[in-house]
N, C-alpha and C. Protein backbone atom coordinates (compact mmCIF):
# COMPACT_ATOMS: atom_id res chain seq x y z
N UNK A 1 7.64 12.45 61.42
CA UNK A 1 8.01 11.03 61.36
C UNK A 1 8.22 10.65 59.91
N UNK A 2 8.84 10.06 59.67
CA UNK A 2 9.35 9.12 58.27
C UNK A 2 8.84 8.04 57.99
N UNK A 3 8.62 7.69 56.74
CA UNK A 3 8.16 5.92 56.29
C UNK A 3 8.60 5.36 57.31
N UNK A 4 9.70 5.09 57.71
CA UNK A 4 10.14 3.96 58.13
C UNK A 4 9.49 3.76 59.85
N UNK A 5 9.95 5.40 60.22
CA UNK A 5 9.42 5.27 61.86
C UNK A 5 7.55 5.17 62.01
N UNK A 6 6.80 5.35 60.64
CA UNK A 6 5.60 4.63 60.59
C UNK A 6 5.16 3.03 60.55
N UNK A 7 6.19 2.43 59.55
CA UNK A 7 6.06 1.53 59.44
C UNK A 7 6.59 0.52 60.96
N UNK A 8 7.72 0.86 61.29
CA UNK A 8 8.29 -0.03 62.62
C UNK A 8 6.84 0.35 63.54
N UNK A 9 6.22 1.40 63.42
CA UNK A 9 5.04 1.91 64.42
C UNK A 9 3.99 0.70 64.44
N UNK A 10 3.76 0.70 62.87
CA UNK A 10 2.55 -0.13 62.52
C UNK A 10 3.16 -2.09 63.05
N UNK A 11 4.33 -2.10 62.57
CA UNK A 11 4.47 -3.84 62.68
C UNK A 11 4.35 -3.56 64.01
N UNK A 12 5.15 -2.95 65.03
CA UNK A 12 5.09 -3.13 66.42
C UNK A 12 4.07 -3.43 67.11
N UNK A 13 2.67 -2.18 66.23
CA UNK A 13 1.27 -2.70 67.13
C UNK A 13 0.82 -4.18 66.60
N UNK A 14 1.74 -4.48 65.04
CA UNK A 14 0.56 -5.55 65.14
C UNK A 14 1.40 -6.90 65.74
N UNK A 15 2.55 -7.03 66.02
CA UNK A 15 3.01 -7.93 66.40
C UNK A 15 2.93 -8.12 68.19
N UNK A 16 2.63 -7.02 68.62
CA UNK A 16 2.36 -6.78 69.78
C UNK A 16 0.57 -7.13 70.00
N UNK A 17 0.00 -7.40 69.31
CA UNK A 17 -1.27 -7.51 68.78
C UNK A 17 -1.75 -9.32 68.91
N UNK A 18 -0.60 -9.82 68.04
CA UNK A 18 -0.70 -11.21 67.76
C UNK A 18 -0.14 -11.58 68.86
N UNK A 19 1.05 -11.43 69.93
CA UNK A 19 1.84 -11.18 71.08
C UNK A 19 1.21 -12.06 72.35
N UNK A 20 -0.09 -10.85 72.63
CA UNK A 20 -1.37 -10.73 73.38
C UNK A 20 -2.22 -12.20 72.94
N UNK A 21 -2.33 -11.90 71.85
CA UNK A 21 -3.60 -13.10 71.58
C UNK A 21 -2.91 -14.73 71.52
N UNK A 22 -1.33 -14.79 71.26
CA UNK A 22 -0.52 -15.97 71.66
C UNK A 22 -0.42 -16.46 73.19
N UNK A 23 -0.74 -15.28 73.84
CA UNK A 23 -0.52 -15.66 75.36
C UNK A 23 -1.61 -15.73 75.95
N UNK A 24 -2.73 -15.15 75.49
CA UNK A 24 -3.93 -15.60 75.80
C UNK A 24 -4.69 -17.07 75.43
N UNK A 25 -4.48 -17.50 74.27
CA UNK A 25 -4.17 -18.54 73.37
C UNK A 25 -3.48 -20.08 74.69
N UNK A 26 -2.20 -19.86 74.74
CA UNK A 26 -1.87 -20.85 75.41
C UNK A 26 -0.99 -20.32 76.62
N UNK A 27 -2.20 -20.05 77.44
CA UNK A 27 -1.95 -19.40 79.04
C UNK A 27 -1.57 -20.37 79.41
N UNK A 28 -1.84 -21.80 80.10
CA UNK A 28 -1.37 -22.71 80.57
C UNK A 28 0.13 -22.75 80.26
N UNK A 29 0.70 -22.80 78.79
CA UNK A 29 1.82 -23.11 78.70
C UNK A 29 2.63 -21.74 79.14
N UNK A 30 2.07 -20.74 79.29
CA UNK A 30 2.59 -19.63 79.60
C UNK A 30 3.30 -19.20 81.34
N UNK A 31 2.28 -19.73 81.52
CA UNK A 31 2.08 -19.90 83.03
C UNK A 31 3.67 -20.90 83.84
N UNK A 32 3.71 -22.19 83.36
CA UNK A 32 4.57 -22.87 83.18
C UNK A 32 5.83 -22.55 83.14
N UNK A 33 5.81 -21.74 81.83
CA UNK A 33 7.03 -21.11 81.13
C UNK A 33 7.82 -19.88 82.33
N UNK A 34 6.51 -19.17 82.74
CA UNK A 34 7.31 -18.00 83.52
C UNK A 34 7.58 -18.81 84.67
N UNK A 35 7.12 -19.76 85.71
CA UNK A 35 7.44 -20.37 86.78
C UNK A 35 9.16 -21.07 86.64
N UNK A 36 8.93 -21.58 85.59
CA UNK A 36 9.98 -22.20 85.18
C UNK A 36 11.26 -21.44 85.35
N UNK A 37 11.34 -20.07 84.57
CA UNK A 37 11.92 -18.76 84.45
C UNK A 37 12.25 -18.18 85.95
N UNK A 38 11.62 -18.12 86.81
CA UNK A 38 11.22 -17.66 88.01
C UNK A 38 12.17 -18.61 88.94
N UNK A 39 12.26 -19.90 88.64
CA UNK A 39 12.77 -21.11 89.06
C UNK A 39 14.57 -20.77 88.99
N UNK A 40 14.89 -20.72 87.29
CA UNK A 40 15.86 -20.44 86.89
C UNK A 40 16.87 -19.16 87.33
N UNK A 41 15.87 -18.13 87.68
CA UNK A 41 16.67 -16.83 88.00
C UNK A 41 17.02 -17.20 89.59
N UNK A 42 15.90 -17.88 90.73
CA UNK A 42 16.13 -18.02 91.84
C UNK A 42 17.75 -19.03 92.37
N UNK A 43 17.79 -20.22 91.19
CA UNK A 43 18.52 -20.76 91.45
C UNK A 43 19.95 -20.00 91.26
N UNK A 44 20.07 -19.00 89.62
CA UNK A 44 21.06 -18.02 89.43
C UNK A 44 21.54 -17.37 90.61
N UNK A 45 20.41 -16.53 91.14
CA UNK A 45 20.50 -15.55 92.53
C UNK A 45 21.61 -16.85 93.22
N UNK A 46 20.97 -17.71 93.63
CA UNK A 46 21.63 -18.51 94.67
C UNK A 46 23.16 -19.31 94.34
N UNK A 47 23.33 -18.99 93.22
CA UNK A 47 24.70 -19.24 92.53
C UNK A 47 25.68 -18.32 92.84
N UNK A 48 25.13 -17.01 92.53
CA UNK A 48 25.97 -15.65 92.68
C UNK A 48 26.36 -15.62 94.30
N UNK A 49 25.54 -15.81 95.12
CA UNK A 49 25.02 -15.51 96.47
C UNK A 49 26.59 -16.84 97.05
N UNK A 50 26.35 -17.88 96.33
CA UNK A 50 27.63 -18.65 97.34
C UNK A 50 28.82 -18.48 96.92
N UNK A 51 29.12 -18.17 95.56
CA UNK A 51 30.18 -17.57 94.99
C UNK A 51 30.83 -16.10 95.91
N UNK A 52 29.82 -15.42 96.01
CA UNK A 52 30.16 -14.03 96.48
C UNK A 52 30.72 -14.35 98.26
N UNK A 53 30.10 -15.12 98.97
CA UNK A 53 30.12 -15.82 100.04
C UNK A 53 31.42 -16.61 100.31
N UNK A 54 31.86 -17.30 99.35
CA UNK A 54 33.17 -18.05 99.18
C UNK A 54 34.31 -16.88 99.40
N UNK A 55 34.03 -15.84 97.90
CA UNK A 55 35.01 -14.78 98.20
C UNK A 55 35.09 -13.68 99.57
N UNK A 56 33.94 -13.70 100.52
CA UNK A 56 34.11 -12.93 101.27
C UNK A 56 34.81 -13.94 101.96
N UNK A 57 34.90 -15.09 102.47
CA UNK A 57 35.67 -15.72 103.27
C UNK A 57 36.42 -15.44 103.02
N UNK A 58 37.21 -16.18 101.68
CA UNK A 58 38.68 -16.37 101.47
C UNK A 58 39.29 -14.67 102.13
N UNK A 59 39.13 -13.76 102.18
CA UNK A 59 39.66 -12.33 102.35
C UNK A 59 39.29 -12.37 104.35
């Protein structure tokens, strides 16, 4: 390994480090955040889903 692929080694654990302790930190808002997310992709799905639906008609 090289300086560099040590160093990306080392920030990774520690930012992955601070990462952990941010989400432990403010779980509530975390919690929120992914529902929210969860919310957003379901409604996406259901975007694609009538679009795709439209085009099978029209054919």
């Amino acid at each position: 390994m090289d300086k560099t692929g040590i160093i990306a080694l080392i920030i990774g654990i520690v930012l992955c480090a601070l990462g952990g302790y941010a989400i432990m930190a403010f779980l509530p808002q975390v919690i929120i955040a992914v529902q929210g997310l969860i919310g957003i992709a379901v409604v996406c799905v259901g975007l694609m889903l009538v679009v795709f639906g439209i085009l099978i008609i029209k054919d």
